[in-house]
N, C-alpha and C. Protein backbone atom coordinates (compact mmCIF):
# COMPACT_ATOMS: atom_id res chain seq x y z
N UNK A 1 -300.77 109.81 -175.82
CA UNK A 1 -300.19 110.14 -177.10
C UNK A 1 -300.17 108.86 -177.92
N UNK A 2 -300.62 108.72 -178.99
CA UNK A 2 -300.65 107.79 -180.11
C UNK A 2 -299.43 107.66 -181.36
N UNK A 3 -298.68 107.16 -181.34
CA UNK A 3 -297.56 107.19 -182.59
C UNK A 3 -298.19 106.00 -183.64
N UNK A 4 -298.38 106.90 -185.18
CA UNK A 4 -298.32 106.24 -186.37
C UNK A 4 -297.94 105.85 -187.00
N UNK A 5 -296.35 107.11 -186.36
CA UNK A 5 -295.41 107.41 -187.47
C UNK A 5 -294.23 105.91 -187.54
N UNK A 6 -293.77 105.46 -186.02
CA UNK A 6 -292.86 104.70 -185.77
C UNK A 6 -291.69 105.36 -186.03
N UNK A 7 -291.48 106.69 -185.88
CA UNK A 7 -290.54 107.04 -186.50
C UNK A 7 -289.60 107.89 -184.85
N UNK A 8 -288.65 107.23 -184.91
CA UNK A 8 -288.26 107.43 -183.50
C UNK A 8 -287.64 108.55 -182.56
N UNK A 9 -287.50 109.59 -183.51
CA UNK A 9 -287.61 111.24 -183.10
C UNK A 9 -289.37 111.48 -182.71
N UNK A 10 -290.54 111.20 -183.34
CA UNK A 10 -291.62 111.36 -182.66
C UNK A 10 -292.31 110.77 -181.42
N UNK A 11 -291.54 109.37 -181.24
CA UNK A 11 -291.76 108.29 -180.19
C UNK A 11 -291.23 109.00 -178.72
N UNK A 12 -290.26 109.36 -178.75
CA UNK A 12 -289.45 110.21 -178.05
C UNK A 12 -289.95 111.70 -177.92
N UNK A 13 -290.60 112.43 -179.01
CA UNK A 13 -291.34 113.22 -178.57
C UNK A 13 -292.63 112.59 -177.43
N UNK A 14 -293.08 111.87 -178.13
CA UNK A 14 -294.41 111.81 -177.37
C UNK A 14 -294.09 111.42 -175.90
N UNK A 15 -293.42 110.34 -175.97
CA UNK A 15 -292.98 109.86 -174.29
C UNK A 15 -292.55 111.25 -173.36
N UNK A 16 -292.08 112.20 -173.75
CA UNK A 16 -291.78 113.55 -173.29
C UNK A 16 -293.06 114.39 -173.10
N UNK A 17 -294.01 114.16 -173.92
CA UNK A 17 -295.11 115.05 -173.85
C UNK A 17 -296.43 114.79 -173.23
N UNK A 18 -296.25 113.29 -172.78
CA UNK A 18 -297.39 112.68 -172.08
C UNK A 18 -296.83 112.66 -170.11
N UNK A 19 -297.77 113.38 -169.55
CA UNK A 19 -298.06 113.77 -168.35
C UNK A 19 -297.23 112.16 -167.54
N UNK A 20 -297.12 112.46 -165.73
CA UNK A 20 -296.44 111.99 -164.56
C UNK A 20 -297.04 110.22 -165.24
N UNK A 21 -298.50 110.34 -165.22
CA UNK A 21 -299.28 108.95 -165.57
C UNK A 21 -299.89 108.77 -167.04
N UNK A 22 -299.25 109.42 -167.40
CA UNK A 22 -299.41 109.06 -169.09
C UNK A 22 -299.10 107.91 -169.74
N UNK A 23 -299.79 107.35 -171.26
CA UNK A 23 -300.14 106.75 -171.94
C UNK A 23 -298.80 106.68 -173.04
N UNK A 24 -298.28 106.26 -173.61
CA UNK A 24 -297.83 106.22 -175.13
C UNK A 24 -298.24 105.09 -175.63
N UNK A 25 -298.93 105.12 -176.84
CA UNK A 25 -299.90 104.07 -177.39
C UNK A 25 -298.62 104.29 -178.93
N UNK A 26 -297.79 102.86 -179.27
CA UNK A 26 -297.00 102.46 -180.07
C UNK A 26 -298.12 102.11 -181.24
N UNK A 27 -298.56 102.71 -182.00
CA UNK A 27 -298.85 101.73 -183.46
C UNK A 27 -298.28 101.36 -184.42
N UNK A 28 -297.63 102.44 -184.92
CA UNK A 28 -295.96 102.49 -185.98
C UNK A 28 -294.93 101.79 -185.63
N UNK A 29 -294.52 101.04 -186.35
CA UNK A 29 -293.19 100.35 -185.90
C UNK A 29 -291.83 100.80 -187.06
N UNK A 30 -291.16 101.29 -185.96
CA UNK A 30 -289.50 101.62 -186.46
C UNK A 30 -288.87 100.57 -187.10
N UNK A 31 -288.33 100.43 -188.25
CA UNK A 31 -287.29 99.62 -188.98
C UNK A 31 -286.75 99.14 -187.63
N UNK A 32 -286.07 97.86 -188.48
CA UNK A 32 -285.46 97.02 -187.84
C UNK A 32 -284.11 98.06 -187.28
N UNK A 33 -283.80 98.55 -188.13
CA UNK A 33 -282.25 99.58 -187.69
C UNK A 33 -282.13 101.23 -187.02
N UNK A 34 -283.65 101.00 -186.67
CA UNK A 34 -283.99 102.42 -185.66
C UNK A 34 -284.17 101.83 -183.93
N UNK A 35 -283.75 102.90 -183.41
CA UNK A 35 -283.89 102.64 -182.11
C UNK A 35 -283.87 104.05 -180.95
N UNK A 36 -284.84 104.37 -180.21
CA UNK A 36 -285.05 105.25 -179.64
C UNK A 36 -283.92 104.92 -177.91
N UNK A 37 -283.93 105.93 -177.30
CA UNK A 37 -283.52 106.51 -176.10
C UNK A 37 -284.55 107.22 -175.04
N UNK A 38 -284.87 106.27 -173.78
CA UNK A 38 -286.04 107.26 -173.18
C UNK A 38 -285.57 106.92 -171.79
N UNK A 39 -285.63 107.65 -171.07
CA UNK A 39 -285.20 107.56 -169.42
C UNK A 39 -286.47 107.17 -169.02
N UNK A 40 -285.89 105.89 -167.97
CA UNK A 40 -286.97 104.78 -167.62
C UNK A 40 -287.56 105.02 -166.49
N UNK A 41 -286.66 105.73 -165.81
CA UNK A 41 -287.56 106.11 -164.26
C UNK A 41 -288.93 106.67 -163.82
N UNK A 42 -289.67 107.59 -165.03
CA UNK A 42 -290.77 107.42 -165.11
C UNK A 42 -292.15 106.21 -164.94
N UNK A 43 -291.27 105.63 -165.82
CA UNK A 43 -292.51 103.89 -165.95
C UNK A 43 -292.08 103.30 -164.55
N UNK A 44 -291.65 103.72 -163.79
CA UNK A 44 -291.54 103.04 -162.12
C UNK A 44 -292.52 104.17 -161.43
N UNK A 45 -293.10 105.14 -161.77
CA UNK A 45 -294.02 105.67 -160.94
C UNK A 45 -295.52 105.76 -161.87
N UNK A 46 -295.85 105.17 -162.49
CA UNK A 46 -297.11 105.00 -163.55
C UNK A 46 -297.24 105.86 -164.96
N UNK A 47 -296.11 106.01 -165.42
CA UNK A 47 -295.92 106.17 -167.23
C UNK A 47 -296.10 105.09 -167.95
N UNK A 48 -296.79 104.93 -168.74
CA UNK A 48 -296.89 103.67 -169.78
C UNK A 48 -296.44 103.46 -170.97
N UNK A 49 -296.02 102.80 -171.69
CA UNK A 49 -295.58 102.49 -173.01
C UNK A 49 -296.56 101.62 -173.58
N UNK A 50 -297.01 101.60 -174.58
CA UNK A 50 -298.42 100.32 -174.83
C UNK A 50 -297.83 100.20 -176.35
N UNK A 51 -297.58 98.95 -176.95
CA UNK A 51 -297.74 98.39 -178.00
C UNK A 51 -298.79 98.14 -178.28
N UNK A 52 -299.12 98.37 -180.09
CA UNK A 52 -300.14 97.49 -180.49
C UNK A 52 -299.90 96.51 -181.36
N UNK A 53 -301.44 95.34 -181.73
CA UNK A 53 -301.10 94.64 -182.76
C UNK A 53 -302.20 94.94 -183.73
N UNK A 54 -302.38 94.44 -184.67
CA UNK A 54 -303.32 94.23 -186.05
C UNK A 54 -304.23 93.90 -185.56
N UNK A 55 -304.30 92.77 -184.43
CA UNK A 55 -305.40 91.95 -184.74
C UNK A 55 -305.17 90.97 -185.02
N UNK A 56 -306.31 90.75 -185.76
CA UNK A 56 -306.61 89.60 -187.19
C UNK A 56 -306.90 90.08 -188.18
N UNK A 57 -306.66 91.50 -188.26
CA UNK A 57 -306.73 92.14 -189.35
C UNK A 57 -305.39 91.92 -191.08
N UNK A 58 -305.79 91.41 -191.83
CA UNK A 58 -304.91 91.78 -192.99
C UNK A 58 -305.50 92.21 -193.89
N UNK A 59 -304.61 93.48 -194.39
CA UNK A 59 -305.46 94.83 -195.04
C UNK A 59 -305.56 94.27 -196.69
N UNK A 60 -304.45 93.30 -196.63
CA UNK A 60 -304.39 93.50 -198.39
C UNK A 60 -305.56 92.36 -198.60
N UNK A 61 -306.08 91.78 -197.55
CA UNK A 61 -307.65 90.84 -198.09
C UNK A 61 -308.77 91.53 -197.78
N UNK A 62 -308.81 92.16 -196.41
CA UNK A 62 -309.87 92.80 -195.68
C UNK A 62 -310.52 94.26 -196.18
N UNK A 63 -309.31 94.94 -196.82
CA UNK A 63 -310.36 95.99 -197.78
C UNK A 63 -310.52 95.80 -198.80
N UNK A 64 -310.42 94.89 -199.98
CA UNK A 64 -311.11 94.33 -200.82
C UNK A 64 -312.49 93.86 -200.38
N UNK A 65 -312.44 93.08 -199.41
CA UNK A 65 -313.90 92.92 -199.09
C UNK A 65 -314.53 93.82 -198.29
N UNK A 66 -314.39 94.57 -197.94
CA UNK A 66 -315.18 95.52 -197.29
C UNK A 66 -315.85 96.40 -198.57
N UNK A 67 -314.58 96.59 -199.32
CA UNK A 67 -315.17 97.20 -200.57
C UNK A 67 -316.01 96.23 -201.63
N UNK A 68 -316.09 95.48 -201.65
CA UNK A 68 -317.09 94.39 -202.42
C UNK A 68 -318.24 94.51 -201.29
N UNK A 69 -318.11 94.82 -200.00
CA UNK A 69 -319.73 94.54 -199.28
C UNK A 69 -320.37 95.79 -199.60
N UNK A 70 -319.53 97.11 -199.70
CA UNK A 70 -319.72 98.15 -200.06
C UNK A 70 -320.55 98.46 -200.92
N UNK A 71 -320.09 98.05 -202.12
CA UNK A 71 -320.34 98.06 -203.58
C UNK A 71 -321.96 97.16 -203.34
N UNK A 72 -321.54 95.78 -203.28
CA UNK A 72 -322.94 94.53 -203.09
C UNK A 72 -324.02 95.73 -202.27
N UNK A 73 -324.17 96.20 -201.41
CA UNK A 73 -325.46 96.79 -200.68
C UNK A 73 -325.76 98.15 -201.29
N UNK A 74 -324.98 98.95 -202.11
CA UNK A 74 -325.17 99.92 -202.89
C UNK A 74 -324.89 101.08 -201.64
N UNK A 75 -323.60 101.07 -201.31
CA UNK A 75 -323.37 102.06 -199.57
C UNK A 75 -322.36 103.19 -200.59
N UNK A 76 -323.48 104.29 -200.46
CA UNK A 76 -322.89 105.72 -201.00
C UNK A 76 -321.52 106.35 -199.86
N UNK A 77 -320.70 105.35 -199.83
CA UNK A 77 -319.60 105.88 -198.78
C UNK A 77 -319.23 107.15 -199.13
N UNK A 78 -318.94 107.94 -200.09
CA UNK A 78 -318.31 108.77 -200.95
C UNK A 78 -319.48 110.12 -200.65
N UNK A 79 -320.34 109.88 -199.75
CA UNK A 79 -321.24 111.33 -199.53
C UNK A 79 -320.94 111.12 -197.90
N UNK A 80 -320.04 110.07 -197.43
CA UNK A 80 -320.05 110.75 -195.70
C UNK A 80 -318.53 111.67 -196.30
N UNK A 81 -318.32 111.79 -197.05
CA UNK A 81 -316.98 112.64 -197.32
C UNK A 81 -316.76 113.48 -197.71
N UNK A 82 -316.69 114.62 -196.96
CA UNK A 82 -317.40 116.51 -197.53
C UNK A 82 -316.43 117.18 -197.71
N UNK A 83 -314.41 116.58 -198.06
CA UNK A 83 -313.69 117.50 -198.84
C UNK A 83 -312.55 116.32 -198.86
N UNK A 84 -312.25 116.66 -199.66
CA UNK A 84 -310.61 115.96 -200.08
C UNK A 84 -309.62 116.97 -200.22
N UNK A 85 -308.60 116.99 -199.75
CA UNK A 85 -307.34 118.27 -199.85
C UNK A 85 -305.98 117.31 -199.88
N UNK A 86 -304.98 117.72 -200.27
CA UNK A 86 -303.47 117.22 -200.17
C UNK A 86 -303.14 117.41 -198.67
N UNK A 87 -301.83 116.83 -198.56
CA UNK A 87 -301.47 116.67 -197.03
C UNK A 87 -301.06 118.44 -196.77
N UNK A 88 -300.90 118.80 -198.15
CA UNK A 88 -300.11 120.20 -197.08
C UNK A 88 -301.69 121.34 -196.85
N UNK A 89 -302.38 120.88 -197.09
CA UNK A 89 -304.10 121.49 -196.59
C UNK A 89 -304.36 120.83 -195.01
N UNK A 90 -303.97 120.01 -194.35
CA UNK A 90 -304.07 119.09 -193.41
C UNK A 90 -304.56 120.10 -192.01
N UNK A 91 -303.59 120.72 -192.01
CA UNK A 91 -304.05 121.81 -190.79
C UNK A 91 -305.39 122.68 -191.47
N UNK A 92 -305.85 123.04 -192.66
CA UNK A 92 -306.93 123.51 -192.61
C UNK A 92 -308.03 122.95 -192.70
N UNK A 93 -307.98 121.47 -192.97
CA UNK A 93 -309.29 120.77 -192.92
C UNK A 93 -309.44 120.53 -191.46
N UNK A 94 -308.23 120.46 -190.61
CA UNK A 94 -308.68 120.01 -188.81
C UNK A 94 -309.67 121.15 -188.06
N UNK A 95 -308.77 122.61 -188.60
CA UNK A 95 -309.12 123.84 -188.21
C UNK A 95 -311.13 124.00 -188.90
N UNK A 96 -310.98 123.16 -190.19
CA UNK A 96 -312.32 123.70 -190.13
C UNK A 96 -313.61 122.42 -189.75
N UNK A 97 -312.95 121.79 -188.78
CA UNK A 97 -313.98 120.35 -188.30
C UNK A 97 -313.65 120.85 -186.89
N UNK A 98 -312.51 121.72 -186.65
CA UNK A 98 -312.73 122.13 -184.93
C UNK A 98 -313.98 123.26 -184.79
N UNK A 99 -313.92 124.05 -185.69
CA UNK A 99 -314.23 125.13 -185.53
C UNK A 99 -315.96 124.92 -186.31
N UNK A 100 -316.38 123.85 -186.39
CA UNK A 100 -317.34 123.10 -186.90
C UNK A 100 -318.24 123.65 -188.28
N UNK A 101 -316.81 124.92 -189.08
CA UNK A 101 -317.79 124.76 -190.82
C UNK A 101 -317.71 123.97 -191.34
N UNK A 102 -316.48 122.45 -191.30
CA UNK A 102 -317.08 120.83 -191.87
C UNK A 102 -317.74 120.53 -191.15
N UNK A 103 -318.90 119.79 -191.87
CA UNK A 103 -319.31 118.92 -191.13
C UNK A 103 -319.47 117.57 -191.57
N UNK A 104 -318.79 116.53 -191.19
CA UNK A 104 -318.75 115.37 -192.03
C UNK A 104 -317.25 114.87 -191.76
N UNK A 105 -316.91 113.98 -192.85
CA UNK A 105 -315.18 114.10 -192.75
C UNK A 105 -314.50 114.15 -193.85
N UNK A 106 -313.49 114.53 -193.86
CA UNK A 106 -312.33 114.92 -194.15
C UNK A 106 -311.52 114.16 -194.63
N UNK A 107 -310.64 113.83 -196.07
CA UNK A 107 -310.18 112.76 -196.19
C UNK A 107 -308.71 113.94 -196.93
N UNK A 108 -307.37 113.19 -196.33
CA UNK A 108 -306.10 113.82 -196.98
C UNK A 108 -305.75 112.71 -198.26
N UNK A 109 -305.39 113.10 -199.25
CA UNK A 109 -304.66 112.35 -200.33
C UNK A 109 -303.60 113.29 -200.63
N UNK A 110 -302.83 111.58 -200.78
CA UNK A 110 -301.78 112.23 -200.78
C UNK A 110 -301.11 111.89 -201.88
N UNK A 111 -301.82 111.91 -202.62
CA UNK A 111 -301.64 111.46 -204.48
C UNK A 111 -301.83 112.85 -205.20
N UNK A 112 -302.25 113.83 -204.34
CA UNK A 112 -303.22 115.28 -204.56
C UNK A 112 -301.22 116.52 -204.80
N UNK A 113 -301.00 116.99 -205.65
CA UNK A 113 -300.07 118.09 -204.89
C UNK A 113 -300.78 119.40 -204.10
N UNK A 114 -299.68 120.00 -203.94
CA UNK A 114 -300.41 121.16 -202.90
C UNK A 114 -300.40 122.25 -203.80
């Protein structure tokens, strides 16, 4: 299970929903003034908790330039992208890349109303 959210009612879901030797992969991080509850006796028989980091990634330099290399080589990014919908369309763009009438991907905005 992967958390984006950091949001610590879902963290707690997921740690619940990942199997005897399961994974929870942390990416989201909870405010300083949140704090979850998880019974530990699991991670003594092979449950995991995994933090992540960035990297060396920093976004507010690194997609500017990605988008300037973009732009410089003339990269039509904007045709690998075969629908744009608001977040509350979200379940029907998954439903139609499972069920394979997208083909391509899928981008949510959430600047879009529903």
């Amino acid at each position: 299970f992967i958390d984006n959210t950091g949001q610590p009612e879902v963290i707690s879901q997921g740690y619940k929903m990942v199997g005897e030797r399961g994974r929870l992969v942390l990416v989201g991080v909870p405010g300083a003034d949140k704090s979850t509850s998880l019974h530990t006796l699991p991670l003594h028989f092979g449950k995991q908790i995994i933090g992540t980091t960035g990297g060396e990634a920093e976004p507010h330099r690194d997609i500017a330039r990605y988008m300037g290399l973009a732009r410089a080589r003339g990269l039509a990014l904007s045709r690998l992208i075969t629908e744009i919908a608001p977040l509350a369309q979200v379940n029907r763009l998954i439903d139609g890349m499972r069920s394979g009438r997208t083909a391509g991907r899928c981008l949510v905005d959430f600047s879009l109303a529903a």
